[in-house]
Protein backbone atom coordinates (compact mmCIF):
# COMPACT_ATOMS: atom_id res chain seq x y z
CA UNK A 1 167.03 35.26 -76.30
CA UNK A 2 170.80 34.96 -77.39
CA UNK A 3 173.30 34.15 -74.98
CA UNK A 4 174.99 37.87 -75.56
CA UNK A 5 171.55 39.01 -74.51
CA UNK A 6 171.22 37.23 -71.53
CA UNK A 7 174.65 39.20 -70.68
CA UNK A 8 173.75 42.08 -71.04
CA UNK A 9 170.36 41.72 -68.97
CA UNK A 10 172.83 40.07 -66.13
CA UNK A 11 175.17 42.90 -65.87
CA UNK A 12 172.31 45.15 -65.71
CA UNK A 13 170.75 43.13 -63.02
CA UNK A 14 173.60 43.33 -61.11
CA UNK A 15 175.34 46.34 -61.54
CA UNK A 16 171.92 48.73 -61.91
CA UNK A 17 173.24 50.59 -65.03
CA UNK A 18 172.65 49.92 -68.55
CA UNK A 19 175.46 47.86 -70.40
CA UNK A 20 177.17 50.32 -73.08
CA UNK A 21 178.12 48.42 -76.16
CA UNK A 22 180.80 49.68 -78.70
CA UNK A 23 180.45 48.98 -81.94
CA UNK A 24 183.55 48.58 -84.18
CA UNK A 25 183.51 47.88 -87.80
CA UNK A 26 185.80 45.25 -89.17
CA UNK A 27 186.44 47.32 -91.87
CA UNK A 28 187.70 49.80 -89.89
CA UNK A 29 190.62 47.55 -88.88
CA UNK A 30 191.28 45.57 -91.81
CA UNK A 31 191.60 49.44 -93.80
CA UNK A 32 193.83 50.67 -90.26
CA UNK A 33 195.46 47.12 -89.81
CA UNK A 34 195.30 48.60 -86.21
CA UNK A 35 193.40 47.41 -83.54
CA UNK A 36 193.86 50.54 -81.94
CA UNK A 37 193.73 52.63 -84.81
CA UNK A 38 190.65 51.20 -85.84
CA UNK A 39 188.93 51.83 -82.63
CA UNK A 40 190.09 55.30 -82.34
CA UNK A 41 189.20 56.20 -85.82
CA UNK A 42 185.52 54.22 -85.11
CA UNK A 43 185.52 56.81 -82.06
CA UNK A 44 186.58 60.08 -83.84
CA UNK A 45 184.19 59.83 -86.84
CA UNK A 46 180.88 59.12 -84.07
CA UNK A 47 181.99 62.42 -82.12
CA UNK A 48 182.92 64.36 -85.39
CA UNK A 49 179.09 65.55 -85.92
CA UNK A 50 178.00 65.67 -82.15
CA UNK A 51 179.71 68.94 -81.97
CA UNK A 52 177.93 72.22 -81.32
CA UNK A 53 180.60 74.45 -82.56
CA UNK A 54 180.26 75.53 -86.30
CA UNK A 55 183.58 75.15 -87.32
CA UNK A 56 183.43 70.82 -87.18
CA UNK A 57 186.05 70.65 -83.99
CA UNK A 58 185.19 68.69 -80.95
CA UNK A 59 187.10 68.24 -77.83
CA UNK A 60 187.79 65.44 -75.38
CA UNK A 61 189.99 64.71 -72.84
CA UNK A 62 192.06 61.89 -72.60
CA UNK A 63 190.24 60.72 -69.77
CA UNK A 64 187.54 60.87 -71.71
CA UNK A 65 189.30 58.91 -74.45
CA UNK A 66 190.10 56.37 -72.20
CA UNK A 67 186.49 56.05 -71.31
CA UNK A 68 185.72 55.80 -74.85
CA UNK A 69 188.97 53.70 -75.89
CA UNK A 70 189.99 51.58 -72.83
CA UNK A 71 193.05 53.19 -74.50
CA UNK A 72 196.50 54.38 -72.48
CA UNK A 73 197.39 58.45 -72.92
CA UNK A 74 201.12 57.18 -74.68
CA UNK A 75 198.62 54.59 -76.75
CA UNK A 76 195.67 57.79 -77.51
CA UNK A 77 198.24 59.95 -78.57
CA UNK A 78 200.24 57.55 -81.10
CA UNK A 79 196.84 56.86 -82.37
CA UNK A 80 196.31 60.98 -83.04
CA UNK A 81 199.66 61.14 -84.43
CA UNK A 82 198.92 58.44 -86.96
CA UNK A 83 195.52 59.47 -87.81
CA UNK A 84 196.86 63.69 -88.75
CA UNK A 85 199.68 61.90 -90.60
CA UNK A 86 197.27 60.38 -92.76
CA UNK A 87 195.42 63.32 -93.17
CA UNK A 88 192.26 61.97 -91.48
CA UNK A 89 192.39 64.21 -88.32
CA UNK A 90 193.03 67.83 -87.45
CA UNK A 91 193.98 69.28 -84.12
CA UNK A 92 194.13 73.00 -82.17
CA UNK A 93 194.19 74.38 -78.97
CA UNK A 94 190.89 76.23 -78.56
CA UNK A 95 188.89 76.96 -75.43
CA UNK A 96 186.15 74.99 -73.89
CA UNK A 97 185.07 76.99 -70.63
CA UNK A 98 187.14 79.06 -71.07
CA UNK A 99 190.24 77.09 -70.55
CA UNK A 100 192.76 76.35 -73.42
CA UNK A 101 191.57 72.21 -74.64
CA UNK A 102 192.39 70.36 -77.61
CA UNK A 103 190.19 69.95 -79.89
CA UNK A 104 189.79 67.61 -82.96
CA UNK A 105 188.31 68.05 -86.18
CA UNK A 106 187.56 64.96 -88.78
CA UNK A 107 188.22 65.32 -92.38
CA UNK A 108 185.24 63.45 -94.20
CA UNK A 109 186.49 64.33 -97.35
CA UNK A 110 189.81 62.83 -96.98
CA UNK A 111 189.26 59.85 -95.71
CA UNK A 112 186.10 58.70 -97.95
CA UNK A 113 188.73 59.32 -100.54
CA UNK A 114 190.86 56.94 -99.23
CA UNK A 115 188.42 54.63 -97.54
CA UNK A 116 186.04 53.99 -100.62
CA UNK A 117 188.52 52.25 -103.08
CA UNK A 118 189.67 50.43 -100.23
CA UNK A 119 186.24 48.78 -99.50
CA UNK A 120 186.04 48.62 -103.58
CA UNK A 121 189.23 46.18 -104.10
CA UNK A 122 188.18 44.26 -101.16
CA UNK A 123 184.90 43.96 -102.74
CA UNK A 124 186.61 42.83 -105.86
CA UNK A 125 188.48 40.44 -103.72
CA UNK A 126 186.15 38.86 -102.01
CA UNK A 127 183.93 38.16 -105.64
CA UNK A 128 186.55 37.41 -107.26
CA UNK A 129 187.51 34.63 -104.69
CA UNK A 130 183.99 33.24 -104.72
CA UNK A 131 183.02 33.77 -108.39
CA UNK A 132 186.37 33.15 -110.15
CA UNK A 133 186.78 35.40 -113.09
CA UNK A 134 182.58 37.33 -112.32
CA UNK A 135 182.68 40.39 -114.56
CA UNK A 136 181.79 42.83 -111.17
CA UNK A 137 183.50 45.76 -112.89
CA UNK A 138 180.24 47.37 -114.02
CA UNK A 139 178.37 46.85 -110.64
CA UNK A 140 181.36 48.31 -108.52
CA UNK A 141 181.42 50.89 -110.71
CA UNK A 142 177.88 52.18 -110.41
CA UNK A 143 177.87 51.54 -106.54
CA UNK A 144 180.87 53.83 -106.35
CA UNK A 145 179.65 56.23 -108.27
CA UNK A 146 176.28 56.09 -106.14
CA UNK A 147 178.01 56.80 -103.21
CA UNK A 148 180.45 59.24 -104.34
CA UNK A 149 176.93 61.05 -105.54
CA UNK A 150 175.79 60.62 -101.61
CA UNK A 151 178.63 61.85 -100.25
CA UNK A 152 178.79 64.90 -102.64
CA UNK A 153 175.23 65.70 -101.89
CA UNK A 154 175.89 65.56 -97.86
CA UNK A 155 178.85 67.65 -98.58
CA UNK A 156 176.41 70.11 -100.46
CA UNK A 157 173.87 70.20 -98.14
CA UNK A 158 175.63 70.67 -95.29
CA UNK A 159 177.85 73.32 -96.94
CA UNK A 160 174.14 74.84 -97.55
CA UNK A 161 173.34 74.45 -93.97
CA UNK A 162 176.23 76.45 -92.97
CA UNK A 163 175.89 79.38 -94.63
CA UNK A 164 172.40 79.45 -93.73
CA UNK A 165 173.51 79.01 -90.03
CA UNK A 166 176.80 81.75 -90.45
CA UNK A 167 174.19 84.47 -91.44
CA UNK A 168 171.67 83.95 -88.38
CA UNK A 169 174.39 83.83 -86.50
CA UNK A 170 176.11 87.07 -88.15
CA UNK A 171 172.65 89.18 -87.75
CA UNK A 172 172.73 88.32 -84.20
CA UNK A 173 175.87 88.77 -83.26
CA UNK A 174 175.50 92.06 -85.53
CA UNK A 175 172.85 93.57 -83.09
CA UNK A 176 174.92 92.50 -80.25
CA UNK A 177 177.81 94.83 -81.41
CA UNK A 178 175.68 97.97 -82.03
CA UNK A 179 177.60 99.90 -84.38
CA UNK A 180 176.36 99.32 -88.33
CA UNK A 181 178.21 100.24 -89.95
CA UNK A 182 180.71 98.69 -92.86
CA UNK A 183 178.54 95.31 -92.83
CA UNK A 184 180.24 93.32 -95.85
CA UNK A 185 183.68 93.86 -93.88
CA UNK A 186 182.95 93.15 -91.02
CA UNK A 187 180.52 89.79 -92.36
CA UNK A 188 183.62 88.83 -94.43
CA UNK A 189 185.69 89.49 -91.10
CA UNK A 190 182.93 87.54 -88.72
CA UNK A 191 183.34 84.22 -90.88
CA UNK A 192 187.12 84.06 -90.62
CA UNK A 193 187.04 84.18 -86.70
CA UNK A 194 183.62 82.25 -86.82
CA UNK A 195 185.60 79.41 -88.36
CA UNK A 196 188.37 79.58 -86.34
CA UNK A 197 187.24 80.59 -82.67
CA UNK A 198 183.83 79.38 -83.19
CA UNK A 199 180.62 81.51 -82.44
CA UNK A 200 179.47 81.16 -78.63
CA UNK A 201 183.37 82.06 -77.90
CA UNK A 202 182.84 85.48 -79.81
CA UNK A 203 179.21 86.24 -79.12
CA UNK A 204 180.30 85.93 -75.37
CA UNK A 205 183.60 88.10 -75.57
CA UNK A 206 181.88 90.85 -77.64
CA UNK A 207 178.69 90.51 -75.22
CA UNK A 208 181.84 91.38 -72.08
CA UNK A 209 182.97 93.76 -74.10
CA UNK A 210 179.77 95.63 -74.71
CA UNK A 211 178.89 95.34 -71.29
CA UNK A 212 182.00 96.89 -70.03
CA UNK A 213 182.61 99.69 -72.73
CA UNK A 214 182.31 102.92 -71.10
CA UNK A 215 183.59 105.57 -73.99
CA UNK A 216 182.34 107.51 -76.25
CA UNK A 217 179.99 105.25 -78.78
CA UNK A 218 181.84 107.63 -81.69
CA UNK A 219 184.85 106.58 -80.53
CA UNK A 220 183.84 102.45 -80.53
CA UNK A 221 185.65 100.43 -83.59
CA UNK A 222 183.86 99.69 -86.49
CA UNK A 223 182.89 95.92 -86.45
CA UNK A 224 185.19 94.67 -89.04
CA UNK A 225 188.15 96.63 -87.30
CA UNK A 226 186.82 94.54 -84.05
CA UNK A 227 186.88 91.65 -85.69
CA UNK A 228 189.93 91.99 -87.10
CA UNK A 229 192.01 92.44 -83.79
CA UNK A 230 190.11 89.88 -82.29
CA UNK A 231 191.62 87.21 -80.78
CA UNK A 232 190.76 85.61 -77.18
CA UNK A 233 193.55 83.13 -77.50
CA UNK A 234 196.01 86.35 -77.05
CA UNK A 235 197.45 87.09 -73.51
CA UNK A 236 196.75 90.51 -74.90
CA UNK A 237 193.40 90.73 -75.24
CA UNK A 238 191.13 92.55 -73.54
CA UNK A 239 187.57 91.75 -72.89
CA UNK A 240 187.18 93.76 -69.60
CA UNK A 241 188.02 96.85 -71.32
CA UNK A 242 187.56 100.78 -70.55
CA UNK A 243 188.11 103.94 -72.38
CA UNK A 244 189.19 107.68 -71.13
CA UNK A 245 186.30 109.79 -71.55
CA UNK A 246 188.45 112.76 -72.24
CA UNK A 247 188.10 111.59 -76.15
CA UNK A 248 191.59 112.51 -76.88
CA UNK A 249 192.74 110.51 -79.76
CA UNK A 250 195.55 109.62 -78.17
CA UNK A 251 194.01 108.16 -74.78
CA UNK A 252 191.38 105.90 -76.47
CA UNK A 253 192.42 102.20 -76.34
CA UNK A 254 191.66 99.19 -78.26
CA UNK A 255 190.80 95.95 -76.94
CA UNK A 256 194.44 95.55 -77.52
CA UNK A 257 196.54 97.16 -75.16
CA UNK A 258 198.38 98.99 -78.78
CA UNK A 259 196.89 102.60 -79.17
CA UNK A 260 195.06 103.18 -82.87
CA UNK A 261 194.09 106.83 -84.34
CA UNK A 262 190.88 107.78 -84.62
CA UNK A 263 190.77 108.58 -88.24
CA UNK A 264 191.62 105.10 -88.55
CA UNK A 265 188.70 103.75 -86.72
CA UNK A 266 186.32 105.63 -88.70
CA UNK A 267 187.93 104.14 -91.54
CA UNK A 268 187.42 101.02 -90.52
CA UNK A 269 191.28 100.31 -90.86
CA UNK A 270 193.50 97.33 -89.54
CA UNK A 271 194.90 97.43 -86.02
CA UNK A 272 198.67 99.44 -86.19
């Protein structure tokens, strides 16, 4: 058993918890030149797919991070700032139970652009150094254009994946709301708040909503107009919300607290 082994079964021993090891590839910090660039890149792109939300953000906090990084806050946050600058790394202030968190979002695409002809000249490099003048043109060549092929297939199939998973999710949430009516609006409406509010945060606000609606069901908004004035992360939003039962047009109220005509729900119209 190697010596690194033996360390790890010691602090085991000892301590009664299993040792965590972080893995950090070199490459990582030669393409950073960061220590702690490299490391907090290593640690974005392991989170980036153990998200449940379907819009690609995770969140953590910078405890958390510091779990993760051994990393200061000043230290995290230079290390967010320089990956966004590069394009790498995406940020907003969504809500995780129901409080307002950061969250962060990794941009595959962007950085495999940046990161494979990196690791190709260093390749080139390192033959080049070994082998002189080796003709590895051709082979780098086909290797890149293997994994470009990979990548592009991932991209596909998880592109694939999604819609599959935005139209489950639609149908459901679809029953939830009750009122069919103007479905291509209100799916064209869904997937623009799907993507940027994420689905358990509207499937629980419309399932409030429902629950505490108390007016006429004529008078309830078409789904797309629902949609469209939805937004949770707006002071004046509404999710415990009640209608007159007098059915004036006047008196019936939106989840906003703004007043909309009737004709204009029926219509299935933006909010005034």
């Amino acid at each position: 058993m190697s010596n690194f082994e033996n360390m790890k079964l010691l602090i085991q021993e000892i301590s009664g918890t299993g040792e965590r090891t972080m893995a950090i590839s070199k490459s990582f910090l030669e393409f950073t030149g960061s220590l702690e660039e490299g490391v907090f890149l290593s640690q974005v792109i392991y989170f980036s797919d153990k998200s449940s939300r379907s819009d690609g953000y995770f969140w953590k906090s910078y405890d958390e991070w510091k779990e993760h990084t051994f990393m200061t806050e000043y230290t995290l946050r230079k290390q967010v700032k320089a990956l966004k600058e590069k394009g790498y790394l995406e940020t907003a202030l969504k809500k995780a139970y129901g409080a307002p968190t950061l969250h962060y979002k990794f941009n595959m695409e962007k950085f495999t652009e940046d990161f494979i002809p990196f690791l190709r000249n260093r390749r080139i490099d390192s033959l080049n150094s070994q082998n002189g003048n080796f003709d590895i043109a051709e082979s780098l060549t086909k290797s890149t254009t293997k994994i470009t092929n990979n990548l592009k297939d991932m991209v596909d199939s998880e592109e694939s994946t999604e819609r599959s998973n935005i139209d489950i999710q639609f149908e459901e949430w679809w029953n939830i709301y009750g009122r069919k009516t103007q479905k291509p609006k209100a799916l064209t409406a869904f997937k623009r708040i799907v993507k940027k509010h994420g689905y358990e945060q509207l499937k629980k606000d419309t399932e409030t909503y429902i629950g505490n609606y108390t007016g006429d069901p004529k008078y309830k908004p078409y789904p797309a107009t629902f949609l469209n004035g939805y937004n949770p992360d707006d002071e004046r939003f509404i999710v415990n919300n009640s209608y007159n039962n007098n059915n004036t047009q006047q008196n019936q109220t939106a989840i906003y607290q703004k007043e909309v005509k009737v004709e204009d729900l029926y219509n299935g119209g933006e909010w005034d």
